[in-house]
Protein backbone atom coordinates (compact mmCIF):
# COMPACT_ATOMS: atom_id res chain seq x y z
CA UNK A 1 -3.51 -35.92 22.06
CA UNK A 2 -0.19 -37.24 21.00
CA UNK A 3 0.90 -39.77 18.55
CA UNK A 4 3.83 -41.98 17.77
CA UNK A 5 5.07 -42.89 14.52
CA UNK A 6 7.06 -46.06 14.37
CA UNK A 7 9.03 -45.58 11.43
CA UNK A 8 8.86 -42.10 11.03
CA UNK A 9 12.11 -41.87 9.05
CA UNK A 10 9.85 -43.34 5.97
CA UNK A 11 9.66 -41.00 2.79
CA UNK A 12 6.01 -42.12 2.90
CA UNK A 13 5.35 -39.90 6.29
CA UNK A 14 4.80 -36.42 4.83
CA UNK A 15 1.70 -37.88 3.02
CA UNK A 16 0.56 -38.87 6.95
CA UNK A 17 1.59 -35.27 8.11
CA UNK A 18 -0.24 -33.40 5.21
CA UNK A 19 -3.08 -35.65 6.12
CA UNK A 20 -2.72 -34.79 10.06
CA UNK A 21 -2.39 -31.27 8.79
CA UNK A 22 -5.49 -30.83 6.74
CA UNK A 23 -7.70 -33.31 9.02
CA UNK A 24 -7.18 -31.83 12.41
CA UNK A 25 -10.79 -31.16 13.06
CA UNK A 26 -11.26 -34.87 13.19
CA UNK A 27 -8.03 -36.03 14.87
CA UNK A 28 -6.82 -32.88 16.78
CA UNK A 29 -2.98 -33.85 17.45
CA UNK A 30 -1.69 -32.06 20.10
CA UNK A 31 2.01 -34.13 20.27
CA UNK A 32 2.94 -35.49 17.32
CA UNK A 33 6.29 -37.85 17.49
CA UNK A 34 8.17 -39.40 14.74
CA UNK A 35 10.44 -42.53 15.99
CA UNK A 36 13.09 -44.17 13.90
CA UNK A 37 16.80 -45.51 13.74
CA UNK A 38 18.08 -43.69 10.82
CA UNK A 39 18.46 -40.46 12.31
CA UNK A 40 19.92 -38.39 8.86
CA UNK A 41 16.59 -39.43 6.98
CA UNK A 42 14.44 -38.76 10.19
CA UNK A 43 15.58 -35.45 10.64
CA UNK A 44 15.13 -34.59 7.44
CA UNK A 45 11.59 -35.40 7.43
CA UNK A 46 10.98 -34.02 10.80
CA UNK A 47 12.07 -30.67 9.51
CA UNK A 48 9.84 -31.07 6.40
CA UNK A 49 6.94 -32.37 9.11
CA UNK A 50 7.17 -29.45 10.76
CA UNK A 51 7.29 -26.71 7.78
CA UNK A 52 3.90 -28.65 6.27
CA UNK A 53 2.26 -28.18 9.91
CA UNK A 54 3.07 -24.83 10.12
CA UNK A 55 2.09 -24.04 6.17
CA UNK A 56 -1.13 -25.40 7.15
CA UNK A 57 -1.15 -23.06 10.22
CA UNK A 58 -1.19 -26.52 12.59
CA UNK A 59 -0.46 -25.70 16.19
CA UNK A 60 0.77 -29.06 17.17
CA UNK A 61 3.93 -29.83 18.13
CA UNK A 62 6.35 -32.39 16.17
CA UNK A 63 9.75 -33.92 17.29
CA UNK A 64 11.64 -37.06 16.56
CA UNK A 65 14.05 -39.29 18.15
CA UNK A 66 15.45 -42.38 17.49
CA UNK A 67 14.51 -43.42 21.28
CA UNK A 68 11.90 -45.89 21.30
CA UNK A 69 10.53 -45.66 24.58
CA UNK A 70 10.97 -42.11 24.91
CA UNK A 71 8.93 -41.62 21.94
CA UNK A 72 6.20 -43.67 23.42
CA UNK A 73 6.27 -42.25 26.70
CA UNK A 74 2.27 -40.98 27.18
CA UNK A 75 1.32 -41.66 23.74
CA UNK A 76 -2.68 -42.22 23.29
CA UNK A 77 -1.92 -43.84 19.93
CA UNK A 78 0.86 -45.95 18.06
CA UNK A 79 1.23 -46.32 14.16
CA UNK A 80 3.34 -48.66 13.19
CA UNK A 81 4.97 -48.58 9.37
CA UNK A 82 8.29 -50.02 9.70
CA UNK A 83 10.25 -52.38 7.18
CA UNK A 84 12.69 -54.69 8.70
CA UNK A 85 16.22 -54.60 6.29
CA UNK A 86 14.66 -51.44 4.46
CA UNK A 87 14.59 -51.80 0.41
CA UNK A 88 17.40 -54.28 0.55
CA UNK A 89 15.35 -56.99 1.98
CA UNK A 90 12.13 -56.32 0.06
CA UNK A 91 14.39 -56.50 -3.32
CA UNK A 92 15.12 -59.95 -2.49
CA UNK A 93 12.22 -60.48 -1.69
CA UNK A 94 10.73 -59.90 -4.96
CA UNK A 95 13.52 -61.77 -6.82
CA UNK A 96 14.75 -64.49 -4.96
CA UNK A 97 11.46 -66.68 -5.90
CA UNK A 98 11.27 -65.67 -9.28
CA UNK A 99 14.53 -68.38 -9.53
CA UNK A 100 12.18 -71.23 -8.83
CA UNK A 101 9.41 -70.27 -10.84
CA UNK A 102 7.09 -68.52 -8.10
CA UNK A 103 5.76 -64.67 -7.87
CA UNK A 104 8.34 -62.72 -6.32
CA UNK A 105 5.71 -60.05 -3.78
CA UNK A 106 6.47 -58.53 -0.58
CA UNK A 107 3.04 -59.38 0.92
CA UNK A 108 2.17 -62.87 -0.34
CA UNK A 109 4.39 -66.26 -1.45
CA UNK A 110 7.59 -66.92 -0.47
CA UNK A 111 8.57 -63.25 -0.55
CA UNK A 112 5.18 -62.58 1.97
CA UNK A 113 6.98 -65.16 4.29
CA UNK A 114 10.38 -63.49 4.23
CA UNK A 115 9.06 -60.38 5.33
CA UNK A 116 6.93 -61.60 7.86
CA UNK A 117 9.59 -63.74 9.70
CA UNK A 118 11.84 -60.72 9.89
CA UNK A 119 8.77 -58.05 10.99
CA UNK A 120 6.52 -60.18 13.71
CA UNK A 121 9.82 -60.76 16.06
CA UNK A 122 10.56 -56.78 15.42
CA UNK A 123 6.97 -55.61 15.78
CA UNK A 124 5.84 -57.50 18.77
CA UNK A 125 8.83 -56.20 20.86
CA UNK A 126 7.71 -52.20 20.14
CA UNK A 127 4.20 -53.23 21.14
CA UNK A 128 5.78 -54.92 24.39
CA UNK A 129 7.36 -51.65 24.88
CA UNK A 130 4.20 -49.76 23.97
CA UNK A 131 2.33 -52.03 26.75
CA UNK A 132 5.55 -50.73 29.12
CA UNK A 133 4.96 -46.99 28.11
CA UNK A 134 2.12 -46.27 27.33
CA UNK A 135 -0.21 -49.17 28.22
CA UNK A 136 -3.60 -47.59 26.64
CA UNK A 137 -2.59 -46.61 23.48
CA UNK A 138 -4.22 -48.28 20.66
CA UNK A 139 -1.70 -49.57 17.94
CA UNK A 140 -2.57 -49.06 14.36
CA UNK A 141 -0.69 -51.36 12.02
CA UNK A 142 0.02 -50.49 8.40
CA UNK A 143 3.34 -52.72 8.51
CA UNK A 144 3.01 -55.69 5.89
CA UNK A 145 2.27 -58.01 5.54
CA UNK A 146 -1.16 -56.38 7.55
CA UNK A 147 -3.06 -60.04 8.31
CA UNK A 148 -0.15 -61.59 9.67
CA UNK A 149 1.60 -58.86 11.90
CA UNK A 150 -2.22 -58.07 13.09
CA UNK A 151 -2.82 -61.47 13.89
CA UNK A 152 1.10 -61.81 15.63
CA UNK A 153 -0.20 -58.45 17.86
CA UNK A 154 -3.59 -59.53 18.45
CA UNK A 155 -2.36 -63.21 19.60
CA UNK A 156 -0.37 -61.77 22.36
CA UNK A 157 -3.26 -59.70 23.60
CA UNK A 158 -2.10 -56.03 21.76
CA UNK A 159 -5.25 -53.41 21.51
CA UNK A 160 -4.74 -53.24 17.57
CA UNK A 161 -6.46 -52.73 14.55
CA UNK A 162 -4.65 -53.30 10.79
CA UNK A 163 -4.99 -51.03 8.29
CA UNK A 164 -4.97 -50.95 4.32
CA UNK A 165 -5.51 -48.34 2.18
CA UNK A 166 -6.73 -50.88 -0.92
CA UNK A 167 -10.27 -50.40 -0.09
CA UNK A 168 -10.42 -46.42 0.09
CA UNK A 169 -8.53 -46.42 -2.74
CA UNK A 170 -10.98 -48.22 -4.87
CA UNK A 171 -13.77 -46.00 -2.76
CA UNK A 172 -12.17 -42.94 -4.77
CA UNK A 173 -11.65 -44.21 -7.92
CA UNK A 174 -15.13 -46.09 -7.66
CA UNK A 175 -16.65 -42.12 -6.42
CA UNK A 176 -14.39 -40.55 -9.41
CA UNK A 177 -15.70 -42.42 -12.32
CA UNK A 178 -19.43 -42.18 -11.22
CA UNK A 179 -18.69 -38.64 -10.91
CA UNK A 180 -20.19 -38.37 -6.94
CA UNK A 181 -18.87 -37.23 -3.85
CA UNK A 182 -16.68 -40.20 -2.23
CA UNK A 183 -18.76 -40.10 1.14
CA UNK A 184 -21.59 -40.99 -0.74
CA UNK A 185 -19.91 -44.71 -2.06
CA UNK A 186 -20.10 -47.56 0.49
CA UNK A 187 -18.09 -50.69 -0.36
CA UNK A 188 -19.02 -54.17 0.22
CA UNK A 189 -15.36 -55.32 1.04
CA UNK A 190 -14.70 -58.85 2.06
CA UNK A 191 -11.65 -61.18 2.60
CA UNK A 192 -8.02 -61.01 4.52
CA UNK A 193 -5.57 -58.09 3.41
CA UNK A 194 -4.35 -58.23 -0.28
CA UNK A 195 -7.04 -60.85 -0.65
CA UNK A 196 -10.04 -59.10 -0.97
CA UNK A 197 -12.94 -58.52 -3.58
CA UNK A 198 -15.72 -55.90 -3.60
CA UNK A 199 -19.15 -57.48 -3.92
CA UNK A 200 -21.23 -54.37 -3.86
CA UNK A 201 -20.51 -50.88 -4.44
CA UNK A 202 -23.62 -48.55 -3.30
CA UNK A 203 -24.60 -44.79 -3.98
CA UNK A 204 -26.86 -43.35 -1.50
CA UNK A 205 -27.66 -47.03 -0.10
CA UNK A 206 -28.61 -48.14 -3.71
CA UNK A 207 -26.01 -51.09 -5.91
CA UNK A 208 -24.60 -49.10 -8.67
CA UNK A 209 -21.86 -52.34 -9.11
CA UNK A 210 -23.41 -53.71 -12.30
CA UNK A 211 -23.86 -50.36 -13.67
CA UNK A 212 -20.32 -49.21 -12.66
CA UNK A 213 -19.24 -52.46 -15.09
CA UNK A 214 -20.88 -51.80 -17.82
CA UNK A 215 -20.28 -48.45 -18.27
CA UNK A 216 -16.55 -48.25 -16.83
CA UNK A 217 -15.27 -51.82 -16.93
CA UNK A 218 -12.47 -51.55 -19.15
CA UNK A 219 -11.12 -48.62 -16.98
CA UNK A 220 -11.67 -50.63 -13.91
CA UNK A 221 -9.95 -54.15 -15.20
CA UNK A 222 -7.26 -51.67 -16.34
CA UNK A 223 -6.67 -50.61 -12.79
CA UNK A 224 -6.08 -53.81 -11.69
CA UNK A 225 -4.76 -55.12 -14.69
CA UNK A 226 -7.38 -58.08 -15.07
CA UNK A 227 -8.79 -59.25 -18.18
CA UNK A 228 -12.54 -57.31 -18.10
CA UNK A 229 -14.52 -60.65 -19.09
CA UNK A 230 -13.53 -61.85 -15.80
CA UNK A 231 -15.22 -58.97 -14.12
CA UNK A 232 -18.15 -59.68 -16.03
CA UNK A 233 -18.23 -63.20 -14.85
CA UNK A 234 -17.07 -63.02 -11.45
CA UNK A 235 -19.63 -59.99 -10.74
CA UNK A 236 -17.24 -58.47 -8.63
CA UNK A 237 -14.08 -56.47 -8.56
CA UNK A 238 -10.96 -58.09 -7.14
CA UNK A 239 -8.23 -56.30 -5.14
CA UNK A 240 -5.07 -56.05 -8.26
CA UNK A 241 -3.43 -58.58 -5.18
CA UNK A 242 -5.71 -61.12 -6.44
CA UNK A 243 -3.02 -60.98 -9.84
CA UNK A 244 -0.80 -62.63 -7.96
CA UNK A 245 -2.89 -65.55 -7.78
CA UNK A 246 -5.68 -65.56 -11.16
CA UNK A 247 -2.37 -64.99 -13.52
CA UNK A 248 0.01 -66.08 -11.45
CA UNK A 249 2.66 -67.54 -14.38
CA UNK A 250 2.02 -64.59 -16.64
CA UNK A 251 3.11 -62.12 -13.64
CA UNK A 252 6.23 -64.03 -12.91
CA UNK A 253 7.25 -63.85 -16.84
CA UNK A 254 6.92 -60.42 -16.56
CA UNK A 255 8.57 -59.54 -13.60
CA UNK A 256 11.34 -61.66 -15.00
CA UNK A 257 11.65 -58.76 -17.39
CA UNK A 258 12.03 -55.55 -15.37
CA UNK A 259 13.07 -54.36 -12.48
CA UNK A 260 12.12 -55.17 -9.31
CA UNK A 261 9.14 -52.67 -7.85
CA UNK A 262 11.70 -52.41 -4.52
CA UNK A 263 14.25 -51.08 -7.08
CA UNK A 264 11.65 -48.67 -8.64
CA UNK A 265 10.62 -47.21 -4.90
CA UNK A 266 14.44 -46.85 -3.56
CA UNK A 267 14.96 -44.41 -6.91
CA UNK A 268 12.16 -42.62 -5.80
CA UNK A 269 12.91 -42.47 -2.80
CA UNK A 270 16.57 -40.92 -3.18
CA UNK A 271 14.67 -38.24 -5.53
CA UNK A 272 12.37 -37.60 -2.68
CA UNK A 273 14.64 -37.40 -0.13
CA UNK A 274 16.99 -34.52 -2.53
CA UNK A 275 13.70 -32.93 -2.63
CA UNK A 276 13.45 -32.56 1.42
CA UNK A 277 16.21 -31.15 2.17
CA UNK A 278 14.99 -28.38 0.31
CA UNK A 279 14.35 -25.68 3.45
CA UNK A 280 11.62 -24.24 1.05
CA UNK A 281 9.24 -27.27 0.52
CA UNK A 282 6.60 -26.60 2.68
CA UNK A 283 3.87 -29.64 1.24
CA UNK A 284 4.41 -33.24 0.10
CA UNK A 285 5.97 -33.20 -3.62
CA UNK A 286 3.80 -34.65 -6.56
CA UNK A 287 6.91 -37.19 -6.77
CA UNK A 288 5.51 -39.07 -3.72
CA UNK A 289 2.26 -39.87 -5.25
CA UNK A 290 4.41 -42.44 -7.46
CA UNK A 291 5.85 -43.58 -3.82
CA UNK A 292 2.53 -45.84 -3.23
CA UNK A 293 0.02 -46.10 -0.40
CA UNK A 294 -2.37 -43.66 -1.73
CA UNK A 295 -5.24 -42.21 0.93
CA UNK A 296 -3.19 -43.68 3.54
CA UNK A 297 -3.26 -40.37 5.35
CA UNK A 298 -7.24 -40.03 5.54
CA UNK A 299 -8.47 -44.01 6.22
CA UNK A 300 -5.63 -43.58 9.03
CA UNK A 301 -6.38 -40.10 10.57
CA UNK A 302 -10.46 -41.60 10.17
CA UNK A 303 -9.61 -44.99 12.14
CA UNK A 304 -7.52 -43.55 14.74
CA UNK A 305 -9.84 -40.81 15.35
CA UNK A 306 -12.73 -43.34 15.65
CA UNK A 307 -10.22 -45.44 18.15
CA UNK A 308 -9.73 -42.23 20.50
CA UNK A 309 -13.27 -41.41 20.75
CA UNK A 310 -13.45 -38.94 17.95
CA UNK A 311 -16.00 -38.52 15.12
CA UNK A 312 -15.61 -40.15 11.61
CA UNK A 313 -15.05 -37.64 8.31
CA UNK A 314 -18.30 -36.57 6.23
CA UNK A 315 -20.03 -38.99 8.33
CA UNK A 316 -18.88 -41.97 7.14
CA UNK A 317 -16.17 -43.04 8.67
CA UNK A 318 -13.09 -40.97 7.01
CA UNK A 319 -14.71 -41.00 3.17
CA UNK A 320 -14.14 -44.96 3.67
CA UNK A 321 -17.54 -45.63 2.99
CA UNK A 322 -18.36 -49.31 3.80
CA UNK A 323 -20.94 -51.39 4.53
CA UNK A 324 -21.61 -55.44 5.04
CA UNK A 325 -24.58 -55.89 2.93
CA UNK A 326 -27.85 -54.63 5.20
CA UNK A 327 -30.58 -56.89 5.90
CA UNK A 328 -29.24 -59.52 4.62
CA UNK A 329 -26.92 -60.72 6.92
CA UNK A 330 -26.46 -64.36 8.00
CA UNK A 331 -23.81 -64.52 10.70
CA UNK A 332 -23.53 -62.37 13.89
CA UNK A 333 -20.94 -59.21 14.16
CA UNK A 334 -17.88 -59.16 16.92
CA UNK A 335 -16.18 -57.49 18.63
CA UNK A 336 -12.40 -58.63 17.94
CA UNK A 337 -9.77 -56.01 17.51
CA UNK A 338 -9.24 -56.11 21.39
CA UNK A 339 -8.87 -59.94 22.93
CA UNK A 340 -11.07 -60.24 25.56
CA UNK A 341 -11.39 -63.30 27.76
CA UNK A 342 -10.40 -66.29 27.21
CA UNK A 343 -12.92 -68.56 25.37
CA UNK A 344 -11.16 -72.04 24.69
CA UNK A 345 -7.95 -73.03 22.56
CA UNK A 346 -7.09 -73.46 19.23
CA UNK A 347 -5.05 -76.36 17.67
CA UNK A 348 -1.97 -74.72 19.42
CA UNK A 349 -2.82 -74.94 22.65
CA UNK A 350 -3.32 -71.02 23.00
CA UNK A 351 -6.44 -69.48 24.37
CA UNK A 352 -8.46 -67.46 22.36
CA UNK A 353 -10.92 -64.78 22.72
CA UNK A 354 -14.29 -65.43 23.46
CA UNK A 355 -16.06 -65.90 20.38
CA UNK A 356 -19.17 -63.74 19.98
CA UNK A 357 -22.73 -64.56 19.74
CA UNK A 358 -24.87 -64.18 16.53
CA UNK A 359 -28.77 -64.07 16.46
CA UNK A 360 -29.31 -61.31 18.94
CA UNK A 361 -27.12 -63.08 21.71
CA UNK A 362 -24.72 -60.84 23.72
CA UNK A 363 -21.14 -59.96 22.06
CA UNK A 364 -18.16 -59.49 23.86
CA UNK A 365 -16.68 -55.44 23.88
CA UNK A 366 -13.58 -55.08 23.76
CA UNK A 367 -13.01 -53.89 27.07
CA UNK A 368 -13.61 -57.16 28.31
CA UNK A 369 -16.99 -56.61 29.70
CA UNK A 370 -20.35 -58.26 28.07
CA UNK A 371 -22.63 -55.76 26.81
CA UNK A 372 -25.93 -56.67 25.82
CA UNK A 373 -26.21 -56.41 21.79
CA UNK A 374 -28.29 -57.55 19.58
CA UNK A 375 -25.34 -59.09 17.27
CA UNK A 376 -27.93 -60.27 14.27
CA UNK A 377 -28.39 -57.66 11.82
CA UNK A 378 -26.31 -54.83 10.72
CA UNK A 379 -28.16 -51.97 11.67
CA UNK A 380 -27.79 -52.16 15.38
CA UNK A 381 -23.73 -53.06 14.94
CA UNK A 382 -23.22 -49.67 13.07
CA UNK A 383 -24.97 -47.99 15.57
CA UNK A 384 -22.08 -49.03 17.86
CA UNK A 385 -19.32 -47.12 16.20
CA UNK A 386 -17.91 -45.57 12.66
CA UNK A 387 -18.47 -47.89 9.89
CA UNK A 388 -14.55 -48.52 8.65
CA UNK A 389 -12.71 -51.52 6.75
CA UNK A 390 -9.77 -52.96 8.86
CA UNK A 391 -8.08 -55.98 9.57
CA UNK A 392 -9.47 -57.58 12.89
CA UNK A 393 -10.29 -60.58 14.16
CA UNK A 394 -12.59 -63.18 12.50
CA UNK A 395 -14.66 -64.23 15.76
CA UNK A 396 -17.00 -66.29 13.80
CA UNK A 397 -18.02 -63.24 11.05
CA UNK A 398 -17.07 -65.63 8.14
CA UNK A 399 -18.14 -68.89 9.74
CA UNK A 400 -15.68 -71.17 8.09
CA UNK A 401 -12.35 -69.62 9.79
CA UNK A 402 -11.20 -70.24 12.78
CA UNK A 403 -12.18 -67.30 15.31
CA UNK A 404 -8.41 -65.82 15.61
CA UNK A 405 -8.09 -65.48 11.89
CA UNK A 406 -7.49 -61.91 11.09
CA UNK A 407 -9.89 -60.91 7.83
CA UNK A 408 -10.89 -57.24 6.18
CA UNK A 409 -14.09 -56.50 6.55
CA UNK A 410 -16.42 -53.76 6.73
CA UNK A 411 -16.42 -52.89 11.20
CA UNK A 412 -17.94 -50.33 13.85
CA UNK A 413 -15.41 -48.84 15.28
CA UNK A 414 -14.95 -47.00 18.28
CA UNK A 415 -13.01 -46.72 21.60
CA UNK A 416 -13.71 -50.10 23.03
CA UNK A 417 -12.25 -51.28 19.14
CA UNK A 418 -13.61 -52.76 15.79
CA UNK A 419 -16.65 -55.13 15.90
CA UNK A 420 -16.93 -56.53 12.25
CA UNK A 421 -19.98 -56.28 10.53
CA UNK A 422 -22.35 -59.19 9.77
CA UNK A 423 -21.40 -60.54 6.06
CA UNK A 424 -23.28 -62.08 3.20
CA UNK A 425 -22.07 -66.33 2.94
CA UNK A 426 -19.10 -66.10 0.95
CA UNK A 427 -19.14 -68.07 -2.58
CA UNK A 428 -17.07 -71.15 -2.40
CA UNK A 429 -14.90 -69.45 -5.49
CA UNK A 430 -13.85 -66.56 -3.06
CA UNK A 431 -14.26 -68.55 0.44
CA UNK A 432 -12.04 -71.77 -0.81
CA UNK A 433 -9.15 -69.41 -1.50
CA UNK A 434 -9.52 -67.41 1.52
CA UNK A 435 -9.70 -70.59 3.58
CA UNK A 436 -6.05 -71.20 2.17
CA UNK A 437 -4.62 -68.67 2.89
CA UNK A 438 -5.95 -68.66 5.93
CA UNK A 439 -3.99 -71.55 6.90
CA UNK A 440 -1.11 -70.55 5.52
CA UNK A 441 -0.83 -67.27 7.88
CA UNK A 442 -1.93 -69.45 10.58
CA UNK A 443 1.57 -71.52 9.81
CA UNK A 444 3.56 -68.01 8.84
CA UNK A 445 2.84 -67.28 12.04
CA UNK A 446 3.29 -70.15 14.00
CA UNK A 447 7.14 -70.09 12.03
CA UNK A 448 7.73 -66.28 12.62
CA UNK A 449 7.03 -67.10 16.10
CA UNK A 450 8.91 -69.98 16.99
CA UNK A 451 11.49 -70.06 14.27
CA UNK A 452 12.86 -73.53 12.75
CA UNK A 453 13.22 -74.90 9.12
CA UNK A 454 10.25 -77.36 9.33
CA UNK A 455 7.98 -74.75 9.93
CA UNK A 456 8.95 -72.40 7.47
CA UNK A 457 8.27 -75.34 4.69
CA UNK A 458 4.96 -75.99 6.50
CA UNK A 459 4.46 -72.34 5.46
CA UNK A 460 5.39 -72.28 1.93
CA UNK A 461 3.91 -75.89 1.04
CA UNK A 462 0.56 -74.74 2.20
CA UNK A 463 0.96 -71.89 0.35
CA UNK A 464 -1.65 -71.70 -2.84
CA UNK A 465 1.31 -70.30 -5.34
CA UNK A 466 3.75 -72.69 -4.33
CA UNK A 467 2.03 -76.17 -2.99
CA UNK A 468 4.55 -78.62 -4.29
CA UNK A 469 7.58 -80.63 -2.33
CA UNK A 470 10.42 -79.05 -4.21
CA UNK A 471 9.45 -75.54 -4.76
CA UNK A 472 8.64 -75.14 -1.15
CA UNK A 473 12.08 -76.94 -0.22
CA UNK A 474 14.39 -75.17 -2.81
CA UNK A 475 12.14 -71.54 -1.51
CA UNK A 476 12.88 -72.81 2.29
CA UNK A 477 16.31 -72.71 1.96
CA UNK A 478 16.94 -69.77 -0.37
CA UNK A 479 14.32 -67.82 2.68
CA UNK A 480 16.83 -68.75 5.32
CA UNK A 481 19.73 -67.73 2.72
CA UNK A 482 18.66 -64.53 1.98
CA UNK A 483 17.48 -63.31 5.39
CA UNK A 484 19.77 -65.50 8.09
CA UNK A 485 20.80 -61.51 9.42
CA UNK A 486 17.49 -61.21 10.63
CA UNK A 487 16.44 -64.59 11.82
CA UNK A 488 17.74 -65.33 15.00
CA UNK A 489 17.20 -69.17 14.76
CA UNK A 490 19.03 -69.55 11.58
């Protein structure tokens, strides 16, 4: 089995080797390939790859080069965790809006759209050369923004599936404060990447959410630094993304008042990257817990496992532990991480995949082929794979998006992709916001795609933290400003 990292010269990829390292029961690496321009930093980290493989007595085999399609030649699987312009970019991303008033975030606003007009261009051209090389790999994306450069890959007909690590991450600290094993907490997880909110979280099958609250909600609104009443009204836990948006001018204010989280992460990362060149250092350092991205390793060795063919961890699904809400489902569960035939246009003119049927009608696999499946309750959709949260496509699982909308739910996975799970109706407080944003990416997308001024105020003016003529003008302009290196249209 081999793998390519895209991007391997990140500080973050020692987490992904200890977790190759430790998890090779469940995703037995045979080839392991690291891929990335900056060849001082990559060999650095190769070496340290290697020394944490062989601490771990690991008998694959690791290299690196800073040839793309070499890399990819014969790969079974892609992960892709790139940033286009590196630190640099994401500063100004993060700072840049805060002139005007607006959040200044990597993965959402005006900062969200920066980043995704540089990456999608970047991204779809590896997976074009993926296609080329290695043609069926599955791609795993972890590159942000997730939703957008998902939906960019999965547009152009890409076997991909995105990938967060917000929802195991709450799965372990969920599993930590009721003091079980994390295999035995299933979330219900529902919305688009960084926009998410957990509606249940079960022990053993049983809703221990209200009881979680009221024993550990000021620890949990600490975690995602929201005001605990509003846990106790909403009901539900919000991703700490949802910040961005519930306190949206009290975040600005205070990130008007330190440094910039891009400026926090590139001092890290220089301390990390004194620490391997150390020949010694045989593990990942404590340091890179502070780096971000935590339990990346296991939801990615779990999904990609699942996406070869392989089993899940503990039995559910890499210690993810999801699940849609059983028996009470109200929409049918599809297959979308892998576009399938055409089934009609959208308002661009571009086909889409066929949308699959609910109520016990045939879905669409992702192989293309129609395999009779009783698409109507939950049950019989786990059955068809391990039971993960990814990004994949909507196909009519939350009934009021469009069916190429990329969202983050609870999904079966296995080789022929992700089918999501059938979902409880959204509330209109959760589904009006993720019907926004919704249409924003739709617009990101449509401007990271075809470039132009007009569509990159489109973008920001449908944006729920901007929404107004001169913000998204004077944010237009400073976008194109700040990042004209990168966009080939400007």
């Amino acid at each position: 089995m081999k793998l390519a990292v895209v991007g391997g010269g990140s500080t973050y990829t020692p987490e992904l080797i200890d977790g190759f390292a430790r998890l090779r029961d469940v995703l037995p690496v045979t080839e392991l390939v690291l891929i990335d321009p900056a060849a001082d930093r990559l060999e650095l980290i190769g070496a340290l790859a290697r020394r944490i493989f062989a601490r771990q007595d690991h008998p694959g085999r690791i290299t690196w080069t800073d040839d793309l399609d070499a890399g990819l030649d014969g790969a079974d699987a892609v992960l892709l965790q790139l940033r286009v312009g590196g630190q640099a970019a994401r500063n100004q991303d993060e700072t840049w809006p805060l002139e005007c008033g607006c959040v200044g975030q990597e993965t959402t606003g005006a900062g969200g759209l920066a980043k995704a007009l540089r990456t999608v261009p970047v991204v779809l051209d590896i997976a074009e050369r993926v296609r080329r090389r290695c043609p069926d790999a599955w791609i795993v994306d972890f590159t942000n923004p997730v939703g957008i450069v998902t939906r960019a890959l999965l547009s152009h007909g890409h076997k991909t599936v995105g990938l967060c690590n917000v929802a195991i991450g709450f799965q372990r600290k969920f599993a930590t404060l009721l003091g079980v094993a994390p295999e035995r907490v299933e979330l219900e997880h529902v919305g688009l990447n960084h926009l998410t909110w957990e509606r249940a979280v079960r022990v053993d099958g049983t809703d221990v959410l209200p009881q979680l609250l009221a024993a550990h909600g000021d620890a949990v609104a600490a975690d995602i630094r929201m005001p605990r009443p509003l846990l106790d009204q909403l009901g539900v836990v919000p991703s700490y993304y949802l910040r961005y948006f519930y306190q949206h001018d009290a975040v600005v204010e205070e990130l008007r008042t330190k440094p910039s989280r891009a400026a926090e992460v590139a001092a890290i990362e220089r301390q990390l990257l004194d620490l391997y060149a150390d020949p010694t250092l045989d593990e990942k350092p404590e340091l890179l817990g502070r780096r971000g991205g935590a339990f990346y390793s296991e939801a990615a060795v779990a999904l990609t496992s699942s996406l070869l063919g392989g089993g899940n961890l503990n039995g559910t699904a890499g210690g993810t532990g999801v699940t849609a809400g059983r028996g009470d489902a109200t929409d049918g569960s599809n297959s979308g991480s892998q576009p399938g035939r055409s089934g009609g246009e959208d308002s661009r003119g571009e086909e889409l995949p066929v949308r699959a049927a609910g109520g016990g009608q045939s879905a669409q696999v992702a192989d293309g082929g129609q395999t009779p499946r009783a698409a109507g309750d939950g049950e019989t959709v786990r059955a068809a794979g391990d039971v993960q949260i990814v990004n994949t496509l909507n196909n009519g699982t939350l009934p009021f998006l469009p069916d190429d909308a990329v969202i983050e739910v609870p999904a079966a996975v296995s080789a022929r992709g992700a089918s999501p799970l059938p979902l409880r109706p959204l509330a209109p407080l959760f589904a009006g916001l993720v019907a926004n944003v919704t249409a924003y990416e739709h617009l990101a997308l449509d401007a990271a795609l075809k470039g132009g001024r007009d569509r990159v105020f489109s973008a920001l003016l449908a944006h729920p933290l901007i929404g107004q003529i001169d913000y998204a003008n004077r944010l237009t302009d400073q976008l194109i400003a700040h990042n004209r290196e990168h966009l080939t249209w400007a």
